[in-house]
N, C-alpha and C. Protein backbone atom coordinates (compact mmCIF):
# COMPACT_ATOMS: atom_id res chain seq x y z
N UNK A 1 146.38 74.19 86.34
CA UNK A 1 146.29 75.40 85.53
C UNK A 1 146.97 76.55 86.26
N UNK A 2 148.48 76.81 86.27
CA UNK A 2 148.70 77.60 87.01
C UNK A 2 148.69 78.86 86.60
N UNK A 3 147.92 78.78 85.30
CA UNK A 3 147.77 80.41 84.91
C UNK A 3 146.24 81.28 85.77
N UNK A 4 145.87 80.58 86.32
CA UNK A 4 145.00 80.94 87.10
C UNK A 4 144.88 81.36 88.39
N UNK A 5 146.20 81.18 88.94
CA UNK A 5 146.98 81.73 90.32
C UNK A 5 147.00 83.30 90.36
N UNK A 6 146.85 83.49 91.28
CA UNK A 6 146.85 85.22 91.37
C UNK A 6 146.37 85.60 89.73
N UNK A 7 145.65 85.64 89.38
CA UNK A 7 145.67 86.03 88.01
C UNK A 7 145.92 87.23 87.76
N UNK A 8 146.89 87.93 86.61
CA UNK A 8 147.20 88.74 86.26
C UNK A 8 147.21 88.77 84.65
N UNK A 9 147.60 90.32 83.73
CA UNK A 9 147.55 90.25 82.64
C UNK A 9 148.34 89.12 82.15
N UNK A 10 148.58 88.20 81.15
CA UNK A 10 149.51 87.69 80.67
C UNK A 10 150.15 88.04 79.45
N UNK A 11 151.66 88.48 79.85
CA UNK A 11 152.34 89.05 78.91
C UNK A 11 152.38 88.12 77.60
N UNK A 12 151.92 88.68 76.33
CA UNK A 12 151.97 88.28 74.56
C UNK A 12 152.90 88.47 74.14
N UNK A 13 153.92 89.19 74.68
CA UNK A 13 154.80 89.97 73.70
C UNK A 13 155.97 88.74 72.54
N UNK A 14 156.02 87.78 73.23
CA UNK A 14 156.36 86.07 72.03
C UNK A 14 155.39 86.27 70.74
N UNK A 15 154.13 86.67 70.92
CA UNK A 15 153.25 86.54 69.83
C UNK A 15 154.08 86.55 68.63
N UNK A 16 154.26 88.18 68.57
CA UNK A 16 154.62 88.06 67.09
C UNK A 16 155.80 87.34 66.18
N UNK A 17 156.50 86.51 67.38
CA UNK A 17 157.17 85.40 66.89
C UNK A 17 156.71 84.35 66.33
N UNK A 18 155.21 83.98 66.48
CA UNK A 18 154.88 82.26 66.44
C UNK A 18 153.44 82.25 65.97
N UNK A 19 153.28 81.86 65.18
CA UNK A 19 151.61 82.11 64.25
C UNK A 19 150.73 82.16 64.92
N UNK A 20 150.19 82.43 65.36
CA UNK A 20 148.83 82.53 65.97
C UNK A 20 147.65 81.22 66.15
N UNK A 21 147.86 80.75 66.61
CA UNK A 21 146.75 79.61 67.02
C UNK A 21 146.05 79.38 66.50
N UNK A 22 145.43 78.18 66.25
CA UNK A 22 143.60 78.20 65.87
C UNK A 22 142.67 77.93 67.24
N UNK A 23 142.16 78.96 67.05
CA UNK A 23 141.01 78.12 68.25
C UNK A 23 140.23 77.20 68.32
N UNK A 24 139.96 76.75 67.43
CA UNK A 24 139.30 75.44 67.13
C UNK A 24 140.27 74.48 67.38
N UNK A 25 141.44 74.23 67.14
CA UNK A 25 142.24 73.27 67.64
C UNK A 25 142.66 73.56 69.21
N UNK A 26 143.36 74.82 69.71
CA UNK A 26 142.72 74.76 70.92
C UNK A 26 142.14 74.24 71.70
N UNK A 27 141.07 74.28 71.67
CA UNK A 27 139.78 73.60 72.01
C UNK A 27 139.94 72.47 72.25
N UNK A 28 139.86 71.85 71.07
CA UNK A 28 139.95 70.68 70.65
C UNK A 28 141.37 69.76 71.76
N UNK A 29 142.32 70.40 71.89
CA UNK A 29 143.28 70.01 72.38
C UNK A 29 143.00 70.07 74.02
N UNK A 30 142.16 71.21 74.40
CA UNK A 30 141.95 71.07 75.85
C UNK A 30 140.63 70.00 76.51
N UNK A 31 140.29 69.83 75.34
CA UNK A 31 138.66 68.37 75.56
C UNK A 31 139.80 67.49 75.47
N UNK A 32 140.17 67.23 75.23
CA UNK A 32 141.25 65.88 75.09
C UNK A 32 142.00 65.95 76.30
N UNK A 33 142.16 66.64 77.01
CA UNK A 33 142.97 66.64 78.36
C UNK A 33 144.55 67.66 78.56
N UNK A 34 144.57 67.77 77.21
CA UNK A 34 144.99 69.28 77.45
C UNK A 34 145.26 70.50 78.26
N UNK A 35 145.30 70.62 79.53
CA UNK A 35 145.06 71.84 79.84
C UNK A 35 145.99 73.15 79.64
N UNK A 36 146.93 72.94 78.97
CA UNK A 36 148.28 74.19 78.84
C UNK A 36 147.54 74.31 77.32
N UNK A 37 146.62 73.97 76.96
CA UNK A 37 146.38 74.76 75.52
C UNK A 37 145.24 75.75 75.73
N UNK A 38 144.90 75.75 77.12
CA UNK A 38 144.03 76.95 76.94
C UNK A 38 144.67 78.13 77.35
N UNK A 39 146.29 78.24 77.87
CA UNK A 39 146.81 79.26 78.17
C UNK A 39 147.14 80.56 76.56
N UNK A 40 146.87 79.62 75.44
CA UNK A 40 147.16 80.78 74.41
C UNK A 40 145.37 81.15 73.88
N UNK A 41 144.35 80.92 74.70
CA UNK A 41 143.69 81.14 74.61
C UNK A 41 143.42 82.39 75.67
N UNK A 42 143.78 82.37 76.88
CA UNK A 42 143.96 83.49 77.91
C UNK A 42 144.67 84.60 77.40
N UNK A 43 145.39 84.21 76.97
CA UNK A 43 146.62 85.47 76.53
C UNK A 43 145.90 86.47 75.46
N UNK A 44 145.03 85.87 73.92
CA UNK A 44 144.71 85.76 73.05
C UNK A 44 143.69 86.90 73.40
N UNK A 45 142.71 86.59 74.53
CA UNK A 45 141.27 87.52 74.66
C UNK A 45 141.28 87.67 75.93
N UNK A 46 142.91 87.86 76.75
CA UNK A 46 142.22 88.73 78.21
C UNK A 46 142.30 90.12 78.14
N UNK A 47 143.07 91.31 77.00
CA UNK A 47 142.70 92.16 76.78
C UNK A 47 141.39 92.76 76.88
N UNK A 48 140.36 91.91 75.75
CA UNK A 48 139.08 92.42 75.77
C UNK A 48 138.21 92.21 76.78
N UNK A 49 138.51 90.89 77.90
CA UNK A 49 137.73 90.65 79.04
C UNK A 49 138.48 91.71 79.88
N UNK A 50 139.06 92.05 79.98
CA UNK A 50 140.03 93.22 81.17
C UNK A 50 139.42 94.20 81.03
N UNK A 51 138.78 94.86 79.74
CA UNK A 51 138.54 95.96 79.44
C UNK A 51 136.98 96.23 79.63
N UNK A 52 136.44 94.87 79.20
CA UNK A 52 134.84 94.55 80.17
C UNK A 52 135.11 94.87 81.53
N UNK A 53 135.60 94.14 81.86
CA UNK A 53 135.48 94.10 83.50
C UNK A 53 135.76 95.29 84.53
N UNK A 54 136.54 96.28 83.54
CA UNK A 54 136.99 97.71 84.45
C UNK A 54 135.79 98.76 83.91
N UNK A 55 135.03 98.17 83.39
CA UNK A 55 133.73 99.04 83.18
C UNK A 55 132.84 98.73 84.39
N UNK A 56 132.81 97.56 84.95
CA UNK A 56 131.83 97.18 85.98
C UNK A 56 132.90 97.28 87.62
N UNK A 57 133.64 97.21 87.47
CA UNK A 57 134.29 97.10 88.81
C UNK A 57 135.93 98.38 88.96
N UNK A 58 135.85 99.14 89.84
CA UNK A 58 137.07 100.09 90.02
C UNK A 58 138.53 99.97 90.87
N UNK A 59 138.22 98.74 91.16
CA UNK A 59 139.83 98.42 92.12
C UNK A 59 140.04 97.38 90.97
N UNK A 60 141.57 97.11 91.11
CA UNK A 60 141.93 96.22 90.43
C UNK A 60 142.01 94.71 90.64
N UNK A 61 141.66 94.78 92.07
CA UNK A 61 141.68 93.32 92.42
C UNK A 61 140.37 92.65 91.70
N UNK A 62 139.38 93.45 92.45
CA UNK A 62 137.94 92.88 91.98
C UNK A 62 137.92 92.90 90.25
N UNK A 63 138.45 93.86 89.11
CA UNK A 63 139.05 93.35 88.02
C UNK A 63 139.29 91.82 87.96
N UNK A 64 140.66 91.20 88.49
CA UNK A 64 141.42 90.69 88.04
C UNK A 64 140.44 89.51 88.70
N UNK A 65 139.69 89.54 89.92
CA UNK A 65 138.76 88.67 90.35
C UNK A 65 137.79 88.13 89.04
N UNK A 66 137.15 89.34 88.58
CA UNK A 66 136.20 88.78 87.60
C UNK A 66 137.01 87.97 86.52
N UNK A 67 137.81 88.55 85.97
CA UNK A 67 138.58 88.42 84.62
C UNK A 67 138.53 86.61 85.10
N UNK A 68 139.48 86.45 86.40
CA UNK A 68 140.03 84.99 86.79
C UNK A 68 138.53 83.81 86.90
N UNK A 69 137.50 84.77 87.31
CA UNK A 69 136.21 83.76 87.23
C UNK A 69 135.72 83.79 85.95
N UNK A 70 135.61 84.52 84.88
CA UNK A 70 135.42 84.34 83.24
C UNK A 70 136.18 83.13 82.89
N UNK A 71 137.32 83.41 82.66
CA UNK A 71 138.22 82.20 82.37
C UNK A 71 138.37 80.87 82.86
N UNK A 72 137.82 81.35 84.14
CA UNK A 72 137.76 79.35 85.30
C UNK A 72 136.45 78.90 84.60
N UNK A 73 134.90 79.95 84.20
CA UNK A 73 133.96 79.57 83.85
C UNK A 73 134.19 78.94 82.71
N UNK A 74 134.54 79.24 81.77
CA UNK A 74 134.97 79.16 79.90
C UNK A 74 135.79 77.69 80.04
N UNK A 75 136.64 77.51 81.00
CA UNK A 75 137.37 76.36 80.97
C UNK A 75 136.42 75.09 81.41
N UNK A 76 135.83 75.26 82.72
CA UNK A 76 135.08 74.70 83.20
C UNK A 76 133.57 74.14 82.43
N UNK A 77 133.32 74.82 81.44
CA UNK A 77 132.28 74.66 80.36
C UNK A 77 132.59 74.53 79.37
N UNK A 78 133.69 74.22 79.03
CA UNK A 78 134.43 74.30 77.46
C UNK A 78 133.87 73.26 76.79
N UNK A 79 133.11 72.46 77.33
CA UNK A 79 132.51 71.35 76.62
C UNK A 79 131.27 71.46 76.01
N UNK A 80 130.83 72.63 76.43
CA UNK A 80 129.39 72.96 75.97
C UNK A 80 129.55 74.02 74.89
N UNK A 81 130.53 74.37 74.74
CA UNK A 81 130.85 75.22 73.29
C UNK A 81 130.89 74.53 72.05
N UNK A 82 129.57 75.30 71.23
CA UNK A 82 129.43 73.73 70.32
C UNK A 82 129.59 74.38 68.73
N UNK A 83 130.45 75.44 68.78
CA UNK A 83 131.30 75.83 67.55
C UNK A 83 130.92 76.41 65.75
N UNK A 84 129.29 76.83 66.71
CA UNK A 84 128.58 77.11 65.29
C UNK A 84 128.71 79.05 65.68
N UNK A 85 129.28 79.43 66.56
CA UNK A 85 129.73 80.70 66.15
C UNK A 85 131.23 80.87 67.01
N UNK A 86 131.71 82.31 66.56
CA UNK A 86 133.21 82.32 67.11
C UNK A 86 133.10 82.29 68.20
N UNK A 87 134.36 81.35 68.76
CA UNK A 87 134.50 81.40 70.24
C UNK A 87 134.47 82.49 70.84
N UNK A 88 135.09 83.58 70.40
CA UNK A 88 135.29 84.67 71.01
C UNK A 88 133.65 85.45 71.51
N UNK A 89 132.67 85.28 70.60
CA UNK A 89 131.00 85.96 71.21
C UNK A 89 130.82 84.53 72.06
N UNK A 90 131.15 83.23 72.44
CA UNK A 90 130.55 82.44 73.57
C UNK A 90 131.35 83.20 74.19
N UNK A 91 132.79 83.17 74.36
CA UNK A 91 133.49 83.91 75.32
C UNK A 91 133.12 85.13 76.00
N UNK A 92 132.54 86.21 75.10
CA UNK A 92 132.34 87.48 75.74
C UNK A 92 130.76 87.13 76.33
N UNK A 93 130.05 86.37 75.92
CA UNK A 93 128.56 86.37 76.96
C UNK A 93 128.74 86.07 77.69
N UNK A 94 130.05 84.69 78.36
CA UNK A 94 130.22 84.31 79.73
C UNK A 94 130.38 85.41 80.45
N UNK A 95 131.10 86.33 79.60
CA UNK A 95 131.72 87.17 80.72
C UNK A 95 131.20 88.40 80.93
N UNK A 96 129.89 88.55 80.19
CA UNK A 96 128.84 89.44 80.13
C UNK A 96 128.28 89.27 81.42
N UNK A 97 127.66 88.11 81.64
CA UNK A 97 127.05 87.05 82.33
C UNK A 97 127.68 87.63 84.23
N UNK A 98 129.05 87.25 83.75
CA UNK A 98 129.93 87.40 84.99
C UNK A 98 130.31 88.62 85.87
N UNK A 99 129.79 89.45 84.42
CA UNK A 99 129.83 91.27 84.77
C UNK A 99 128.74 91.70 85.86
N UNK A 100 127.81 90.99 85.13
CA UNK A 100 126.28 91.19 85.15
C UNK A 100 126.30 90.84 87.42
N UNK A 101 126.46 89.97 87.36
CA UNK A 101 126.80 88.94 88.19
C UNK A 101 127.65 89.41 89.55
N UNK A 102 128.38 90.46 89.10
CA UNK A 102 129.10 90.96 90.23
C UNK A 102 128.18 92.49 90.21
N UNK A 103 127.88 92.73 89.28
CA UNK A 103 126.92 93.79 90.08
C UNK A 103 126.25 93.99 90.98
N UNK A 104 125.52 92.95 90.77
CA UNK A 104 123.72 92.54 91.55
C UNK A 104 124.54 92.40 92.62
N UNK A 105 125.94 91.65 92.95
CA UNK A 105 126.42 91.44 93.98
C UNK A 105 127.12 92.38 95.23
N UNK A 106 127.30 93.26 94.12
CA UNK A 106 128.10 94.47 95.03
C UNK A 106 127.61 96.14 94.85
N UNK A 107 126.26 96.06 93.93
CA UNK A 107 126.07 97.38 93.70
C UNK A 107 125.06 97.74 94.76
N UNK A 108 125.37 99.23 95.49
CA UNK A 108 124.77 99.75 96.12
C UNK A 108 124.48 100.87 95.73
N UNK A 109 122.92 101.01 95.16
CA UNK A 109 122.52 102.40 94.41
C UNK A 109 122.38 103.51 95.53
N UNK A 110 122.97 104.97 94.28
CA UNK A 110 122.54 105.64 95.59
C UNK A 110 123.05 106.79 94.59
N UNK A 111 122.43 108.18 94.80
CA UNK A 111 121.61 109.60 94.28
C UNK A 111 123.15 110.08 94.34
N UNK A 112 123.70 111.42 93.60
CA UNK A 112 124.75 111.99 93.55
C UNK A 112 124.08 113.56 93.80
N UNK A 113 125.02 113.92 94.51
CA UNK A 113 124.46 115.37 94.95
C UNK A 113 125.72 116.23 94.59
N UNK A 114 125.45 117.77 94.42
CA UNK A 114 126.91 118.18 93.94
C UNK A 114 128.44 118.12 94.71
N UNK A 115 127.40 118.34 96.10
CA UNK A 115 128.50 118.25 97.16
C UNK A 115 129.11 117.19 96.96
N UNK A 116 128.85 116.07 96.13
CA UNK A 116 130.13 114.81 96.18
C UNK A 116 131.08 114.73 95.08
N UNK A 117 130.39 116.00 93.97
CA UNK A 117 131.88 116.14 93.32
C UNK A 117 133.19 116.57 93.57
N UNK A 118 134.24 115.92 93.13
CA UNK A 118 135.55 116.77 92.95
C UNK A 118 135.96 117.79 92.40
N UNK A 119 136.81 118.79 93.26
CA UNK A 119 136.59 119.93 92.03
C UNK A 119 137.43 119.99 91.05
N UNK A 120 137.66 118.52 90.41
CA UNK A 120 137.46 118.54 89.28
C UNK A 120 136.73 118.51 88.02
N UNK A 121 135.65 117.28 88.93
CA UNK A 121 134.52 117.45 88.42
C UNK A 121 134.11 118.87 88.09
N UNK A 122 134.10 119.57 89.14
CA UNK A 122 133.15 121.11 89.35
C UNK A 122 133.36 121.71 88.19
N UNK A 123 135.01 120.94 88.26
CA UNK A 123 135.51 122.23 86.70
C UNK A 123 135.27 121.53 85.64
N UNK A 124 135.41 120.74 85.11
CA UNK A 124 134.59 119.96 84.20
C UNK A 124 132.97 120.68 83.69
N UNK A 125 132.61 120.34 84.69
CA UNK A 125 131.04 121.18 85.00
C UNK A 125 130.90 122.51 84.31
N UNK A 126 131.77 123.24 84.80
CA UNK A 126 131.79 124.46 84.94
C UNK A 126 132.02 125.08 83.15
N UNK A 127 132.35 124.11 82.90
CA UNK A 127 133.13 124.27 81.39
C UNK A 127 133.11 123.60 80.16
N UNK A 128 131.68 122.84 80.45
CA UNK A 128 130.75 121.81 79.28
C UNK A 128 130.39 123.09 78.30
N UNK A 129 130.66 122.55 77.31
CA UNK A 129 130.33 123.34 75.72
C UNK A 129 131.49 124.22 75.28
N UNK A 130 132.89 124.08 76.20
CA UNK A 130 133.80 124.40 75.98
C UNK A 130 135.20 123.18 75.36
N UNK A 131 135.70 123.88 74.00
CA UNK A 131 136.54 122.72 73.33
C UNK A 131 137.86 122.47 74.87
N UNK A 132 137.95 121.62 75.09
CA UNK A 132 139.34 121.50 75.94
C UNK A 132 139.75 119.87 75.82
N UNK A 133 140.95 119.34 75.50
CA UNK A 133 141.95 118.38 75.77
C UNK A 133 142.35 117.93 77.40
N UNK A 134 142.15 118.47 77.93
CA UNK A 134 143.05 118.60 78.88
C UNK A 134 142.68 117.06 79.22
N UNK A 135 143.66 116.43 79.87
CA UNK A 135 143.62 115.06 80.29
C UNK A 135 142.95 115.03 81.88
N UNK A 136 142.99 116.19 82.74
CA UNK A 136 141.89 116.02 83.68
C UNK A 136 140.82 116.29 83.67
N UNK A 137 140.21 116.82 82.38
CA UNK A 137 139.16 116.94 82.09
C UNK A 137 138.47 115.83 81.89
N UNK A 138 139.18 115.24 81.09
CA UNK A 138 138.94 113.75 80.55
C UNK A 138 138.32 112.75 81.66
N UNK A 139 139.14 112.85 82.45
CA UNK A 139 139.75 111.95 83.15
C UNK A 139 137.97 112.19 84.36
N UNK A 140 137.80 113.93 84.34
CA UNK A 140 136.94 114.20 85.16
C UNK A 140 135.55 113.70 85.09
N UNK A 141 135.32 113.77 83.47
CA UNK A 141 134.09 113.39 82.71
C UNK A 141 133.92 111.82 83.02
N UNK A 142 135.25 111.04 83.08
CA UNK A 142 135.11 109.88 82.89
C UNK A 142 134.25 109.41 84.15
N UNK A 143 134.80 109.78 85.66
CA UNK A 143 134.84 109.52 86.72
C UNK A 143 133.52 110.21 86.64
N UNK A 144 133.04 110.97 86.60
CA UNK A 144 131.46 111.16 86.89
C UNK A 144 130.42 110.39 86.06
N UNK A 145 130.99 109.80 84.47
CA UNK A 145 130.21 108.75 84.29
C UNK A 145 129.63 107.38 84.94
N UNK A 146 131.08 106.98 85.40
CA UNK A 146 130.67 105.98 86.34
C UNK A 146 130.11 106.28 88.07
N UNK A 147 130.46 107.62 88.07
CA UNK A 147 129.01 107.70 89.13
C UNK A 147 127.77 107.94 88.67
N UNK A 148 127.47 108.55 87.73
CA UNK A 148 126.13 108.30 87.72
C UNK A 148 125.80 106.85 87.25
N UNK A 149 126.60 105.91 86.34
CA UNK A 149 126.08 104.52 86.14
C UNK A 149 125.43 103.73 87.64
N UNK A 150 126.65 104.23 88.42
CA UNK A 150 126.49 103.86 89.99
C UNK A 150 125.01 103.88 90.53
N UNK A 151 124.75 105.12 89.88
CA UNK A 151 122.98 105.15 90.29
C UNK A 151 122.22 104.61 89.65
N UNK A 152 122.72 103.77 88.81
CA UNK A 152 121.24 102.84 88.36
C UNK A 152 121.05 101.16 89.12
N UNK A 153 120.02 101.22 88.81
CA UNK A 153 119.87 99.78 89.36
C UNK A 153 120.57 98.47 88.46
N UNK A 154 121.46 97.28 88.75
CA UNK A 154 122.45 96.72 88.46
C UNK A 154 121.96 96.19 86.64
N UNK A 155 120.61 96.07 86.49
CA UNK A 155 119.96 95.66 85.01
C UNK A 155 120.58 96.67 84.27
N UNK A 156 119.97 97.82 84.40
CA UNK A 156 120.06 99.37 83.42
C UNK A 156 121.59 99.48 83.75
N UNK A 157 122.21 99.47 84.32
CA UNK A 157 123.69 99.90 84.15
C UNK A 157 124.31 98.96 83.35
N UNK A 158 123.99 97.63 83.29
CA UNK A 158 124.20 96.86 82.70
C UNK A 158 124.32 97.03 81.01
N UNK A 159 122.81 97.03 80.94
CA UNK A 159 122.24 97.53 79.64
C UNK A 159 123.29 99.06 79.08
N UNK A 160 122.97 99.91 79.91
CA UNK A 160 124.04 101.49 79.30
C UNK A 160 125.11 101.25 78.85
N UNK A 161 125.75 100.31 79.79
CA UNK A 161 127.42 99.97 80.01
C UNK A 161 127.63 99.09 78.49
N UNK A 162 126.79 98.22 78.08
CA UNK A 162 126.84 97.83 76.82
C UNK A 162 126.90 98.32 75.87
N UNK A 163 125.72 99.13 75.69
CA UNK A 163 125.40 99.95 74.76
C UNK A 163 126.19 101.24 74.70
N UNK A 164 126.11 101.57 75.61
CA UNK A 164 127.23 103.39 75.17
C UNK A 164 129.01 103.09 75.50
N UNK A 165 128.77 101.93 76.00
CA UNK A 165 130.47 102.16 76.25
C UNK A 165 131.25 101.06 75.47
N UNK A 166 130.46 99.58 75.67
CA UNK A 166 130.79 98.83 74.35
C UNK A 166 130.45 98.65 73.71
N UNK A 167 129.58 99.54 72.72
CA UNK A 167 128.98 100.26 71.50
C UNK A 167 128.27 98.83 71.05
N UNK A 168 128.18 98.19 71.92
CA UNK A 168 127.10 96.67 71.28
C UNK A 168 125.61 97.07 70.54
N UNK A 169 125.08 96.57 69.78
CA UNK A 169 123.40 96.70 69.31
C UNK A 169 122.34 96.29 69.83
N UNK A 170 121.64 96.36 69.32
CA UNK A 170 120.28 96.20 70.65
C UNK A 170 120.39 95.05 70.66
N UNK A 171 120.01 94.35 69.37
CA UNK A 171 120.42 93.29 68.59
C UNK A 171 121.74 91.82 69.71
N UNK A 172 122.38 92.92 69.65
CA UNK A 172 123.65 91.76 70.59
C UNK A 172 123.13 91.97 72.16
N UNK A 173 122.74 92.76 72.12
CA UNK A 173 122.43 93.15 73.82
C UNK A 173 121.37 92.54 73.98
N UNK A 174 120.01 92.09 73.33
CA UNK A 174 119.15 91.44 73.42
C UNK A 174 120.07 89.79 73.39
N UNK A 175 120.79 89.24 72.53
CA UNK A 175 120.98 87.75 72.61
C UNK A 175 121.80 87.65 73.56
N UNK A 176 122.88 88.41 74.33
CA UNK A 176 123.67 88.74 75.25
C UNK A 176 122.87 88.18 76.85
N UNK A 177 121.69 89.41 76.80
CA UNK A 177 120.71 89.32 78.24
C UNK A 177 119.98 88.27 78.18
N UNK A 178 119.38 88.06 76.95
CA UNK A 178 118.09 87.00 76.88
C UNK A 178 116.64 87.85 76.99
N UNK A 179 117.07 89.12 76.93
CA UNK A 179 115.87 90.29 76.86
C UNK A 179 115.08 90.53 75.15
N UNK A 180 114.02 91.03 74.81
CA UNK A 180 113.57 91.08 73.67
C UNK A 180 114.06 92.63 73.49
N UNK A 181 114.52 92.58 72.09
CA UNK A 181 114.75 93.96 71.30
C UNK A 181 114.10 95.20 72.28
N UNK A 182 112.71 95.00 72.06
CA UNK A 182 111.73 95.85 72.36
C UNK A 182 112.16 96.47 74.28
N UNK A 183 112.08 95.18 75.00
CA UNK A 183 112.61 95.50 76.38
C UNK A 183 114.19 96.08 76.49
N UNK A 184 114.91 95.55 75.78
CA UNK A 184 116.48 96.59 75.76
C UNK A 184 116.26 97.73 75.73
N UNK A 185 115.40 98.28 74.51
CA UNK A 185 114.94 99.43 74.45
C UNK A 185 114.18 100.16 75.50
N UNK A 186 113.20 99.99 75.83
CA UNK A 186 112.64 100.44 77.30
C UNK A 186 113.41 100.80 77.95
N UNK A 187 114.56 99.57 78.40
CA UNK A 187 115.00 99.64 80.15
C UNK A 187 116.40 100.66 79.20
N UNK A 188 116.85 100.86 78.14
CA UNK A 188 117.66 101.95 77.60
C UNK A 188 117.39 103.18 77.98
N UNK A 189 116.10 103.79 77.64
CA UNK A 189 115.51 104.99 77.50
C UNK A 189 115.40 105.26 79.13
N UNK A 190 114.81 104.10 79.89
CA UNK A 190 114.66 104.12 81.03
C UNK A 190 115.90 105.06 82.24
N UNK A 191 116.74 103.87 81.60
CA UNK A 191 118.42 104.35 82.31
C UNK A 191 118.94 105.65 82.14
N UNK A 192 118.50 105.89 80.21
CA UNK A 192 118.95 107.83 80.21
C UNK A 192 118.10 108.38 81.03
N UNK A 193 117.08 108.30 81.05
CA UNK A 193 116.24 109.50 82.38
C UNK A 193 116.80 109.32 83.22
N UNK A 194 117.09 108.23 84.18
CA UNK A 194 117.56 108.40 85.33
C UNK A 194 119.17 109.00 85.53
N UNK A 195 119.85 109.04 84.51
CA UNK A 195 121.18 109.34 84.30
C UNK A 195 121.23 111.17 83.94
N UNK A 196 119.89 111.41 83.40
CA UNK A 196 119.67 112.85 82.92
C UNK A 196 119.03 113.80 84.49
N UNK A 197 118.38 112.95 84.94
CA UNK A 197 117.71 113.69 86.51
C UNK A 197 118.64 113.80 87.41
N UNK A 198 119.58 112.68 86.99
CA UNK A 198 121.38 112.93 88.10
C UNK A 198 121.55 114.02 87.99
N UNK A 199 121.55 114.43 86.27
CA UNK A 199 122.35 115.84 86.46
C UNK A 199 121.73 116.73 86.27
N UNK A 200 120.57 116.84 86.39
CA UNK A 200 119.77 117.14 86.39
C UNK A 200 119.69 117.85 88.13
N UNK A 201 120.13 117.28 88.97
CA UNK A 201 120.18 117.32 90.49
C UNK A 201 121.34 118.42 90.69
N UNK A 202 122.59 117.67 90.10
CA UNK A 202 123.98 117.94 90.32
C UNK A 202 123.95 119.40 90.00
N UNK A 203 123.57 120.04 88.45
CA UNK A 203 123.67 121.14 87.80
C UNK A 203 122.58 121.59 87.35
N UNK A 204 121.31 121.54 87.57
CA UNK A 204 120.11 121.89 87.31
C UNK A 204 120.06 123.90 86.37
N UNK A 205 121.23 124.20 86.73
CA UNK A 205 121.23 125.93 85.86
C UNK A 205 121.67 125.05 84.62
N UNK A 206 122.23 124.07 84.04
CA UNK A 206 122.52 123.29 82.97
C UNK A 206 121.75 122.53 81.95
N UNK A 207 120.68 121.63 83.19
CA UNK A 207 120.35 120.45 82.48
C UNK A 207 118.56 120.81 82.56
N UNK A 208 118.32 121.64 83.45
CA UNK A 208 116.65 121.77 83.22
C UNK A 208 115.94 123.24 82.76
């Protein structure tokens, strides 16, 4: 499988030359011994795993790390995909799974104080409830989201990161974790407090 070497995006841009696959034959073609038919399956949904994975991890290697262990997993289990829903939701729980997985592994919680903003942040800060575009604004807001996610413990960031950023339902986030409705909810509400006392810390003339 040498699409699995250094893994990187794999360029589609042939797509719109050549019909689009079935995944079910796919499949089908890589249980049979196949293995170059799961490369239009990589191509197909590493967009949306790329875009998981830079929610949980900020260098690009560790990216392209996860992305390459989603896909070795999915291949490596492809036999247990038993086709009573779209491949693509078995696909994204592996790699839910895998998100999940490098957290617990590499997250080190820890409190944000103002002194560790940038002053971009500051200005950001400085200028909430004000209309602005500006792309370092953007850019500023973004980067202090994922520090405060930083401060939760690897479950609840988990859970947030689903819910507010890949707008999933409790509903999917419950069959996703293996958590009940009711507990998504909890450890939800849970995570905004602790995300609200951040800034709560950071800008307290703001938030209390």
């Amino acid at each position: 499988m040498a699409f699995f070497v250094g893994f990187k995006e794999l360029s589609d841009t042939n797509s719109k030359f050549v019909p689009e696959p079935n995944d079910k034959d796919l499949i089908a073609e890589v249980l049979e011994g196949s293995a170059e038919s799961f490369e239009p399956l990589v191509v197909k949904y590493q967009s949306r795993i790329f875009a998981l994975a830079r929610r949980y991890a900020r260098r690009e290697d560790e990216v392209e790390d996860i992305v390459q262990t989603v896909f070795l997993k999915a291949y490596s289990k492809l036999s247990s995909y038993r086709g009573d829903a779209p491949f693509e939701h078995w696909l994204m729980r592996t790699a839910t799974y895998t998100c999940y997985d490098f957290l617990r592994k590499h997250q080190r919680n820890r409190e944000w104080n103002a002194s560790d903003l940038s002053e971009e942040e500051n200005d950001w800060f400085e200028n909430i409830g004000e209309e602005s575009t500006a792309e370092t604004n953007r850019e500023a807001a973004s980067t202090l989201v994922h520090k405060l996610l930083e401060g939760l413990k690897p479950e609840d960031r988990h859970i947030i990161t689903l819910l507010e950023l890949e707008h999933q339902t409790v509903k999917e986030i419950a069959e996703l974790t293996g958590l009940s409705e009711s507990n998504v909810k909890v450890k939800a509400h849970r995570a905004r407090e602790k995300m609200r006392s951040a800034l709560a810390r950071i800008a307290p003339e703001k938030y209390v």
